[in-house]
PDB file of N, CA and C in Angstrom:
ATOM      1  N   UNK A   1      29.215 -84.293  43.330  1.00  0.00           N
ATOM      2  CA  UNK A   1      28.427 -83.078  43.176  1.00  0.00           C
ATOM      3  C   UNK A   1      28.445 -82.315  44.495  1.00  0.00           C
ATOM      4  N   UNK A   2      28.665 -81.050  44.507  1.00  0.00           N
ATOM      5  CA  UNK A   2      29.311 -80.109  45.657  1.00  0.00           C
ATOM      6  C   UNK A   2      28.017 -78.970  45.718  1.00  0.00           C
ATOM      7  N   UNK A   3      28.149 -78.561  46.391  1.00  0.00           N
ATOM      8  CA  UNK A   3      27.212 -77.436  47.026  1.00  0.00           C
ATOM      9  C   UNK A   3      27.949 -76.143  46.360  1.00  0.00           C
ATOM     10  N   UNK A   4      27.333 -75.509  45.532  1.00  0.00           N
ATOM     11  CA  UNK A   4      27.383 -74.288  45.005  1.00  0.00           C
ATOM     12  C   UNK A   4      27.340 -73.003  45.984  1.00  0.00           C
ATOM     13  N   UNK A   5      27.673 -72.575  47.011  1.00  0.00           N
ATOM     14  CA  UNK A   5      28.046 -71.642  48.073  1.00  0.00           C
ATOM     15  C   UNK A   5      27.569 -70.255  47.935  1.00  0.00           C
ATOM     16  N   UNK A   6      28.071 -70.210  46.170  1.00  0.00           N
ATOM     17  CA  UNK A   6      27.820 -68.787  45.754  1.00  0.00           C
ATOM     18  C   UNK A   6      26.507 -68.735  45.219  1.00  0.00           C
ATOM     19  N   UNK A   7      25.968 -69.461  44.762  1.00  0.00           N
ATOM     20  CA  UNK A   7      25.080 -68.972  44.159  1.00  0.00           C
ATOM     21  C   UNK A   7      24.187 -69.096  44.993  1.00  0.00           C
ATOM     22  N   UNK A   8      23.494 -69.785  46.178  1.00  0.00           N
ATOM     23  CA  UNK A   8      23.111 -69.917  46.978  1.00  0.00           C
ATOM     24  C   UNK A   8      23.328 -68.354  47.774  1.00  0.00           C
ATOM     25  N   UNK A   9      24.509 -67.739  47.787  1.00  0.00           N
ATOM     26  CA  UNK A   9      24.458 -66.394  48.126  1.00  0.00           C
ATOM     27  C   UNK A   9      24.069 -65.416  47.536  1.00  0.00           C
ATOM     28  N   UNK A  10      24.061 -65.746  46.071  1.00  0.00           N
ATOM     29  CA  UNK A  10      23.390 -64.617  45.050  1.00  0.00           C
ATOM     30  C   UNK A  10      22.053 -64.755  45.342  1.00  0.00           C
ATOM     31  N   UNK A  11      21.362 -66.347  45.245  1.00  0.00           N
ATOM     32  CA  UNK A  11      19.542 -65.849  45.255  1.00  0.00           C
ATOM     33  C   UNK A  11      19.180 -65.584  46.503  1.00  0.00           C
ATOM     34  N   UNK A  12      20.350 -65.423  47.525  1.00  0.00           N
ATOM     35  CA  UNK A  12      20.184 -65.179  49.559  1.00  0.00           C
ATOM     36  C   UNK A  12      20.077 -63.587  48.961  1.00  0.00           C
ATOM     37  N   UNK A  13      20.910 -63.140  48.488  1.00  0.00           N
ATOM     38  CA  UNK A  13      21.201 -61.269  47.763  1.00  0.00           C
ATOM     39  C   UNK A  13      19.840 -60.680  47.167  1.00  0.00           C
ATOM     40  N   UNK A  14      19.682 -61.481  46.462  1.00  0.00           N
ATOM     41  CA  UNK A  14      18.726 -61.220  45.032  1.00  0.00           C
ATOM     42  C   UNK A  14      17.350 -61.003  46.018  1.00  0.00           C
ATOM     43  N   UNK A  15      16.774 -62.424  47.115  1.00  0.00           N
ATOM     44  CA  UNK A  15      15.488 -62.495  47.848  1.00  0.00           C
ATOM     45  C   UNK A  15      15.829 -61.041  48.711  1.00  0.00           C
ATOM     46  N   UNK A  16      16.785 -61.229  49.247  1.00  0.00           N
ATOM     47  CA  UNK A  16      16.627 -59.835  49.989  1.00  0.00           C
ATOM     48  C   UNK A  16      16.401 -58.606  49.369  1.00  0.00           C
ATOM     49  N   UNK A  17      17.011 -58.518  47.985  1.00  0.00           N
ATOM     50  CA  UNK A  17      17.097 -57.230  47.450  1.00  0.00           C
ATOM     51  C   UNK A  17      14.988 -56.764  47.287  1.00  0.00           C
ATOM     52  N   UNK A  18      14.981 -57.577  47.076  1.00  0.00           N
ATOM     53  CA  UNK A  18      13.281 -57.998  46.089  1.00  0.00           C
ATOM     54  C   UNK A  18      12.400 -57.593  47.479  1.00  0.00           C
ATOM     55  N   UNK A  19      12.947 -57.700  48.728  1.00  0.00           N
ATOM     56  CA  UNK A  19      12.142 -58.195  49.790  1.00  0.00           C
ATOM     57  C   UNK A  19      12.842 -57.328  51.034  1.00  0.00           C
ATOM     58  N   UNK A  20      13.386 -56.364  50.775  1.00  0.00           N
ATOM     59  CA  UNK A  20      13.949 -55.671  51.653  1.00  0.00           C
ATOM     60  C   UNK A  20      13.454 -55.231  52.591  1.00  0.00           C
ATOM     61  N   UNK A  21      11.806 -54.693  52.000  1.00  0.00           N
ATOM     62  CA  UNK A  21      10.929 -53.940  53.074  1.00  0.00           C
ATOM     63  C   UNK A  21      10.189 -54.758  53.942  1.00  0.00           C
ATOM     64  N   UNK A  22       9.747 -55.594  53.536  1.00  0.00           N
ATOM     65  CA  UNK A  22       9.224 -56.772  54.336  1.00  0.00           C
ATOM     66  C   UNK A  22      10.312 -57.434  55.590  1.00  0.00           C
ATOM     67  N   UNK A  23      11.425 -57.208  55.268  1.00  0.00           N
ATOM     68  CA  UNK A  23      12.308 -57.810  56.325  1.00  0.00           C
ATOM     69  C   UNK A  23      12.393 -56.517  57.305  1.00  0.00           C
ATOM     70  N   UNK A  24      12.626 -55.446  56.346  1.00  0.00           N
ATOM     71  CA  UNK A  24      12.534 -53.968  57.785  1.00  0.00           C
ATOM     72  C   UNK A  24      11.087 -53.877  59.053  1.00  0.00           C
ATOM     73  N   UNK A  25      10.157 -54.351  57.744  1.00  0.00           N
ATOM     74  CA  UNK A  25       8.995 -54.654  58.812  1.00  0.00           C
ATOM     75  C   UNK A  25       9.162 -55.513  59.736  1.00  0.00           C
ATOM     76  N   UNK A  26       9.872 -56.650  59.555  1.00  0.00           N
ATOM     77  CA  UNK A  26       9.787 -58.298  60.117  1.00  0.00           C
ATOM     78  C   UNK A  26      10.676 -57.606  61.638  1.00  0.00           C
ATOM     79  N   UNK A  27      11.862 -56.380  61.318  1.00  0.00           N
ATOM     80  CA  UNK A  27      12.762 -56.128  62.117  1.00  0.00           C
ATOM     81  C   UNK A  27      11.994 -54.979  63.429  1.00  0.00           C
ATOM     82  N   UNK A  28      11.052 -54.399  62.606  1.00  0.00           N
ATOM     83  CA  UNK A  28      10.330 -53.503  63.171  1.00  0.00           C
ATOM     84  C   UNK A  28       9.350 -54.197  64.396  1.00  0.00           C
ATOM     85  N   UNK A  29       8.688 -54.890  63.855  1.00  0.00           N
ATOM     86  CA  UNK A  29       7.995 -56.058  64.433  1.00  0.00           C
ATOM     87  C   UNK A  29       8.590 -56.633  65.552  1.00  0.00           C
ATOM     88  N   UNK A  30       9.709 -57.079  65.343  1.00  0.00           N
ATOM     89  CA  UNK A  30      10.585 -58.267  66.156  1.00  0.00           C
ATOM     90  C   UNK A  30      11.057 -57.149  67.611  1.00  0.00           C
ATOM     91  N   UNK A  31      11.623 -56.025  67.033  1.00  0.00           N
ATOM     92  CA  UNK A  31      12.182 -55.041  68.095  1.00  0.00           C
ATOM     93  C   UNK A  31      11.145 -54.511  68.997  1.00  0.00           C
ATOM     94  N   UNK A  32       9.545 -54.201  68.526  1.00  0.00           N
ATOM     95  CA  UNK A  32       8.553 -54.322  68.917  1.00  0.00           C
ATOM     96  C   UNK A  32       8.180 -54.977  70.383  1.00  0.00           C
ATOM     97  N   UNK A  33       8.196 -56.334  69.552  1.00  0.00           N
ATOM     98  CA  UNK A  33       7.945 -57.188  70.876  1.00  0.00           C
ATOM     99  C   UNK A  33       8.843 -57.458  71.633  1.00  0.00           C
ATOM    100  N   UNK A  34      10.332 -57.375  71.204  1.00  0.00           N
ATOM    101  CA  UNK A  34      10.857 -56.795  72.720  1.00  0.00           C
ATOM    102  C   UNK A  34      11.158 -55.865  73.532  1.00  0.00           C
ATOM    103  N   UNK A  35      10.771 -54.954  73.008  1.00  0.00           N
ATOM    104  CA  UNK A  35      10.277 -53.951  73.805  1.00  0.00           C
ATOM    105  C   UNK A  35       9.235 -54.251  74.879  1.00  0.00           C
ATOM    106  N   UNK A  36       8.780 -54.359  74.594  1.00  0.00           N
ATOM    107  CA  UNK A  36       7.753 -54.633  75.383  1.00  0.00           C
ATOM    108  C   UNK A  36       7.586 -56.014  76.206  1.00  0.00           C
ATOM    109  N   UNK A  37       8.371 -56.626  76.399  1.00  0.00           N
ATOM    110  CA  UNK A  37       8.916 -57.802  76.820  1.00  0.00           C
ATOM    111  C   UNK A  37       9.879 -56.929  77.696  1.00  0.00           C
ATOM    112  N   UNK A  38      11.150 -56.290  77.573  1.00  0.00           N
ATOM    113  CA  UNK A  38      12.474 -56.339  77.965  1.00  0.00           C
ATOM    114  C   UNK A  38      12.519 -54.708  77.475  1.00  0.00           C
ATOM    115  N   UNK A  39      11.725 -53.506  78.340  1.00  0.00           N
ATOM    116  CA  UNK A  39      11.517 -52.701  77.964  1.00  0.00           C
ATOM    117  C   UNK A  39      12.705 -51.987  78.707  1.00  0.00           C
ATOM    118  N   UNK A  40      13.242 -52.580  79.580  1.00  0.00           N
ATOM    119  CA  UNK A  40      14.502 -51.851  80.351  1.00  0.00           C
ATOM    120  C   UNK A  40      15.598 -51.384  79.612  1.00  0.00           C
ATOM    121  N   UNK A  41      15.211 -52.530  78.381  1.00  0.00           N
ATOM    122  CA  UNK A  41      16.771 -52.342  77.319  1.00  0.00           C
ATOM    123  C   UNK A  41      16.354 -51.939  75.625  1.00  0.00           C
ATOM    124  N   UNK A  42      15.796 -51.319  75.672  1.00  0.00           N
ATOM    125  CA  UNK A  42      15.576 -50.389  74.657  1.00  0.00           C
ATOM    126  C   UNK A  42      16.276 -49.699  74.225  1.00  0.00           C
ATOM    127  N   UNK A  43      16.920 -49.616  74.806  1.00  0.00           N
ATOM    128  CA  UNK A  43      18.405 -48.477  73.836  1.00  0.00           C
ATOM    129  C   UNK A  43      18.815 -49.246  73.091  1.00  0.00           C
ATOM    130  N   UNK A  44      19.124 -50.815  74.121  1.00  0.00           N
ATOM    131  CA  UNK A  44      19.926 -51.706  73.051  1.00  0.00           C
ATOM    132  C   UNK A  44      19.252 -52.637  72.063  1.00  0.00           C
ATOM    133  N   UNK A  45      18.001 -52.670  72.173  1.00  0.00           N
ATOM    134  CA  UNK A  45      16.899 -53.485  71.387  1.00  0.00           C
ATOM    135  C   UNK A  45      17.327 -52.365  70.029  1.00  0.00           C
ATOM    136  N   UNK A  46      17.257 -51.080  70.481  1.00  0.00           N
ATOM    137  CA  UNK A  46      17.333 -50.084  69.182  1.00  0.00           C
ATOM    138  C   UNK A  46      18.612 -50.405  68.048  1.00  0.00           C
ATOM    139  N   UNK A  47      19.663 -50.329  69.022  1.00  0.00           N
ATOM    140  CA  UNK A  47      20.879 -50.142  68.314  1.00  0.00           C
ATOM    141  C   UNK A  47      21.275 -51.642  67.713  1.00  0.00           C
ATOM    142  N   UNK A  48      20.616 -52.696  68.217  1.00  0.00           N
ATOM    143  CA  UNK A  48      21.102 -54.179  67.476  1.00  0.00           C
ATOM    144  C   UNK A  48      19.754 -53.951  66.191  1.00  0.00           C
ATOM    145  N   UNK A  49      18.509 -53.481  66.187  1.00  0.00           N
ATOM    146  CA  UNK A  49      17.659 -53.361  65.105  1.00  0.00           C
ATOM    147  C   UNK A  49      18.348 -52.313  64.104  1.00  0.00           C
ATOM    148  N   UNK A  50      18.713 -51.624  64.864  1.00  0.00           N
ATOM    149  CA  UNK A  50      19.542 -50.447  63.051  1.00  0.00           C
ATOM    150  C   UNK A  50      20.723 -51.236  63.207  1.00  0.00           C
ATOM    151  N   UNK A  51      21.409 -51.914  63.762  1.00  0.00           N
ATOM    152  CA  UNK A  51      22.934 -52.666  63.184  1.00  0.00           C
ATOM    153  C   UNK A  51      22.199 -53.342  62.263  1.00  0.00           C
ATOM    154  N   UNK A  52      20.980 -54.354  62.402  1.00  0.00           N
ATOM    155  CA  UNK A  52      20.610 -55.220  61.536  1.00  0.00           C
ATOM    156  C   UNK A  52      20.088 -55.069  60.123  1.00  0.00           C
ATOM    157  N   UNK A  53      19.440 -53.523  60.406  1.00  0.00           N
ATOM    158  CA  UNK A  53      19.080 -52.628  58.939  1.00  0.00           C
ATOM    159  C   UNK A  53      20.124 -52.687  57.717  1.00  0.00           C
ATOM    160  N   UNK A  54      20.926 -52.271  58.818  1.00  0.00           N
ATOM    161  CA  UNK A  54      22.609 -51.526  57.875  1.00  0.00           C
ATOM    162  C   UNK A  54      22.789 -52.942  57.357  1.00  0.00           C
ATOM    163  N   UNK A  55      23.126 -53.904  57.756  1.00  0.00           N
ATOM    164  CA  UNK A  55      23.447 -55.122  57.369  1.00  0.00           C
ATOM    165  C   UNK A  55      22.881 -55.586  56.630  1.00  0.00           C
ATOM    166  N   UNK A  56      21.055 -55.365  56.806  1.00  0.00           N
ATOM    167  CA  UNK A  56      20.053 -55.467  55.121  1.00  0.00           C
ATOM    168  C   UNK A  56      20.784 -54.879  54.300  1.00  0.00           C
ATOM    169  N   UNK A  57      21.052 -53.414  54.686  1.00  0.00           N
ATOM    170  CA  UNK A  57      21.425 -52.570  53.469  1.00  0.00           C
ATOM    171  C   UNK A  57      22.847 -52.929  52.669  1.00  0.00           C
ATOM    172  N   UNK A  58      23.889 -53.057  53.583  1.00  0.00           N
ATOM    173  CA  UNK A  58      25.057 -53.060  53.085  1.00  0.00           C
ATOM    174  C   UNK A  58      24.842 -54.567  52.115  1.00  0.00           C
ATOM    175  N   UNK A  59      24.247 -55.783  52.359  1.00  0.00           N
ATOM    176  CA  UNK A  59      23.646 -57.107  51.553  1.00  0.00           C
ATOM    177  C   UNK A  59      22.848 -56.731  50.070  1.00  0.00           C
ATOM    178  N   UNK A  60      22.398 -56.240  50.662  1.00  0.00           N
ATOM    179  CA  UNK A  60      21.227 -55.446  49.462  1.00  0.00           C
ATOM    180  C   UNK A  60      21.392 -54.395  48.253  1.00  0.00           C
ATOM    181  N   UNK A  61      22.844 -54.042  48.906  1.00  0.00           N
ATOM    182  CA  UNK A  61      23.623 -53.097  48.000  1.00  0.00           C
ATOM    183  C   UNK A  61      22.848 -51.815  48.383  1.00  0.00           C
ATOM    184  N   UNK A  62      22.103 -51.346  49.296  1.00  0.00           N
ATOM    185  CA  UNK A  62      21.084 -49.679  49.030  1.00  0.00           C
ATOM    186  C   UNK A  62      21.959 -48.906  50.168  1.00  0.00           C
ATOM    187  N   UNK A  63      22.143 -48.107  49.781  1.00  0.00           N
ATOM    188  CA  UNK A  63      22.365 -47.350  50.982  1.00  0.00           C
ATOM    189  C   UNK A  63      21.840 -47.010  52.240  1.00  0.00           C
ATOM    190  N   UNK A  64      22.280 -47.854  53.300  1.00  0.00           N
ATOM    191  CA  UNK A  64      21.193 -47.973  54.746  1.00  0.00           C
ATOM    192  C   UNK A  64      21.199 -46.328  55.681  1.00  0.00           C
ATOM    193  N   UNK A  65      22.197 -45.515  55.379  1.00  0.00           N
ATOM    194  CA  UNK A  65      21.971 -44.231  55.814  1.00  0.00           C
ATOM    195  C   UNK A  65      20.352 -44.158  56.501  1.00  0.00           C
ATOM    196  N   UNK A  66      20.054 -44.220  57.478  1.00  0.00           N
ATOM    197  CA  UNK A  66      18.599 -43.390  57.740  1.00  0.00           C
ATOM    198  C   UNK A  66      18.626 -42.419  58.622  1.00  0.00           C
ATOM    199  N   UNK A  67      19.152 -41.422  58.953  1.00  0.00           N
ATOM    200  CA  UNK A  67      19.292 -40.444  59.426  1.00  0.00           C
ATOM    201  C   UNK A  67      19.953 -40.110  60.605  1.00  0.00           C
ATOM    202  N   UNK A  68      19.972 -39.157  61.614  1.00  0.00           N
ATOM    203  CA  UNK A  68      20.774 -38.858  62.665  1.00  0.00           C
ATOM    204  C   UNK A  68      21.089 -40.245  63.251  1.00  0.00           C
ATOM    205  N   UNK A  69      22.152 -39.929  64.347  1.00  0.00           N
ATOM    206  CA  UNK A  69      22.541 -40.679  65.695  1.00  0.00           C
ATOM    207  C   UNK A  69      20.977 -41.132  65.863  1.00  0.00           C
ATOM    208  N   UNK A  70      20.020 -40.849  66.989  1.00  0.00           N
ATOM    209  CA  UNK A  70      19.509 -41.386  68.108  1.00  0.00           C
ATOM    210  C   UNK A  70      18.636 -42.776  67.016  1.00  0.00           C
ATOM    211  N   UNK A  71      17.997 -43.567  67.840  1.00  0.00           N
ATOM    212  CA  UNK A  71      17.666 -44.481  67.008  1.00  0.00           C
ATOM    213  C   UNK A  71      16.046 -44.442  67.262  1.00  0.00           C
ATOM    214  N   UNK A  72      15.231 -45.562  66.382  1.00  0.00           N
ATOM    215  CA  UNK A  72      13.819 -44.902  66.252  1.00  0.00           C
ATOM    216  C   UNK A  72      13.667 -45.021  67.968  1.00  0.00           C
ATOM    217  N   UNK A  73      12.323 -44.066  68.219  1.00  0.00           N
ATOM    218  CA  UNK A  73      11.660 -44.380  68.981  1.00  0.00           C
ATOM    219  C   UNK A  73      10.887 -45.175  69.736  1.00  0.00           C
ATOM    220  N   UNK A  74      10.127 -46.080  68.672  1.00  0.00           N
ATOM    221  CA  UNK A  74       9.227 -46.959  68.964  1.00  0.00           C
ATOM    222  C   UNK A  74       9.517 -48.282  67.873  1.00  0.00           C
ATOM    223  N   UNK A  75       8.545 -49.100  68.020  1.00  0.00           N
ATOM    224  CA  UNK A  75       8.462 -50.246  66.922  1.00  0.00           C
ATOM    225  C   UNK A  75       9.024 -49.826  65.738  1.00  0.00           C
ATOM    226  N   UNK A  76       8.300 -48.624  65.234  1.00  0.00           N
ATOM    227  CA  UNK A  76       8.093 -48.173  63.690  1.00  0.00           C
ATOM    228  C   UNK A  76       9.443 -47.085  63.316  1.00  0.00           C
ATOM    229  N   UNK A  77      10.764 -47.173  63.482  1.00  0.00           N
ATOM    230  CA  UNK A  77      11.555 -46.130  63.150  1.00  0.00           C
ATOM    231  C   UNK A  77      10.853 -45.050  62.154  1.00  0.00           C
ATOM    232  N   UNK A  78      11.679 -44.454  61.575  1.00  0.00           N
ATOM    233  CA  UNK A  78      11.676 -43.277  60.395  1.00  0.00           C
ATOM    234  C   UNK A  78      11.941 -43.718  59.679  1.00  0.00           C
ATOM    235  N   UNK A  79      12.327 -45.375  58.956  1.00  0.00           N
ATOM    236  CA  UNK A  79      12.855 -45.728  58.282  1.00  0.00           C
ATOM    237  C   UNK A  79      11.080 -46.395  57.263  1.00  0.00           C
ATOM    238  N   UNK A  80      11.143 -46.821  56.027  1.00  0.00           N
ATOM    239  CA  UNK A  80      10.117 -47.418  55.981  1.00  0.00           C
ATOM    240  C   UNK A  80      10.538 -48.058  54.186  1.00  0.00           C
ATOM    241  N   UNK A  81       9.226 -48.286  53.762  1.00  0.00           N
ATOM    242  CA  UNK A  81       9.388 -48.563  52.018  1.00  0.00           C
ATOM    243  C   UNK A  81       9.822 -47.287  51.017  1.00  0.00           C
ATOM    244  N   UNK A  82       9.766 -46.220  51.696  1.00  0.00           N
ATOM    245  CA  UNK A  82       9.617 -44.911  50.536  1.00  0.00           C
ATOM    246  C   UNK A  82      12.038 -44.848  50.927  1.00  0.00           C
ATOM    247  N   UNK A  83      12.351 -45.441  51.404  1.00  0.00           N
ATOM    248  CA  UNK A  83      13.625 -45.424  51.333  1.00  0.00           C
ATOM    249  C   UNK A  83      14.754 -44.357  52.503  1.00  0.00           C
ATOM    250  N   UNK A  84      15.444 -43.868  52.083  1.00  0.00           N
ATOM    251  CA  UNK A  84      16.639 -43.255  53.072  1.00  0.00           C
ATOM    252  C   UNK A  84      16.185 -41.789  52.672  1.00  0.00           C
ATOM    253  N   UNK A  85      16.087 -40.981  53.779  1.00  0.00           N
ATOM    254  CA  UNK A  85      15.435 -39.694  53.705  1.00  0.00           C
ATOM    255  C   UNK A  85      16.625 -38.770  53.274  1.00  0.00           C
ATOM    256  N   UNK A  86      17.556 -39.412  52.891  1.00  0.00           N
ATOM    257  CA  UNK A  86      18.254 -38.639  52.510  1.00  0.00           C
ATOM    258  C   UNK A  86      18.422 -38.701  50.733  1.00  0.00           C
ATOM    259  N   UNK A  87      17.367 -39.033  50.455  1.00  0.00           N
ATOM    260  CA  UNK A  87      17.245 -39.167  48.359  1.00  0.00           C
ATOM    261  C   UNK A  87      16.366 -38.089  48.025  1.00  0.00           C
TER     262      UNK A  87
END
């Protein structure tokens, strides 16, 4: 008896899909506190938290589009539960 790989990736797909916003929070959160920890590198705290979005998104199947170049400002991007401001 073998380890099923895929399907194990479908309900990894499926929890995320169900739970998407809660993980944007979890990401929001996480980038948060390092900020404020390791506030020197905030550009790059930014740009590894929206790589990690897109990567929800592109998993999740939604379109991670959230708007211009610069990345959020603070903890809380522009990004949230109401979706990609571009719908």
């Amino acid at each position: 008896m073998g380890i099923n790989f895929d399907d194990i990736k479908k309900k990894a797909q499926d929890t995320l899909s169900k739970n998407s916003d809660k993980v944007e929070q979890g990401l929001d959160k996480a980038s948060g506190f390092a900020k404020s920890k390791f506030g020197d590198k905030a550009d790059k705290i930014d740009d590894v938290t929206k790589k990690a979005k897109d990567a929800l998104h592109k998993q999740t199947g939604e379109s991670g589009e959230q708007g211009g170049q610069s990345g959020p400002s603070g903890p809380s991007g522009p990004s949230g539960p109401s979706g990609p401001s571009g719908q």
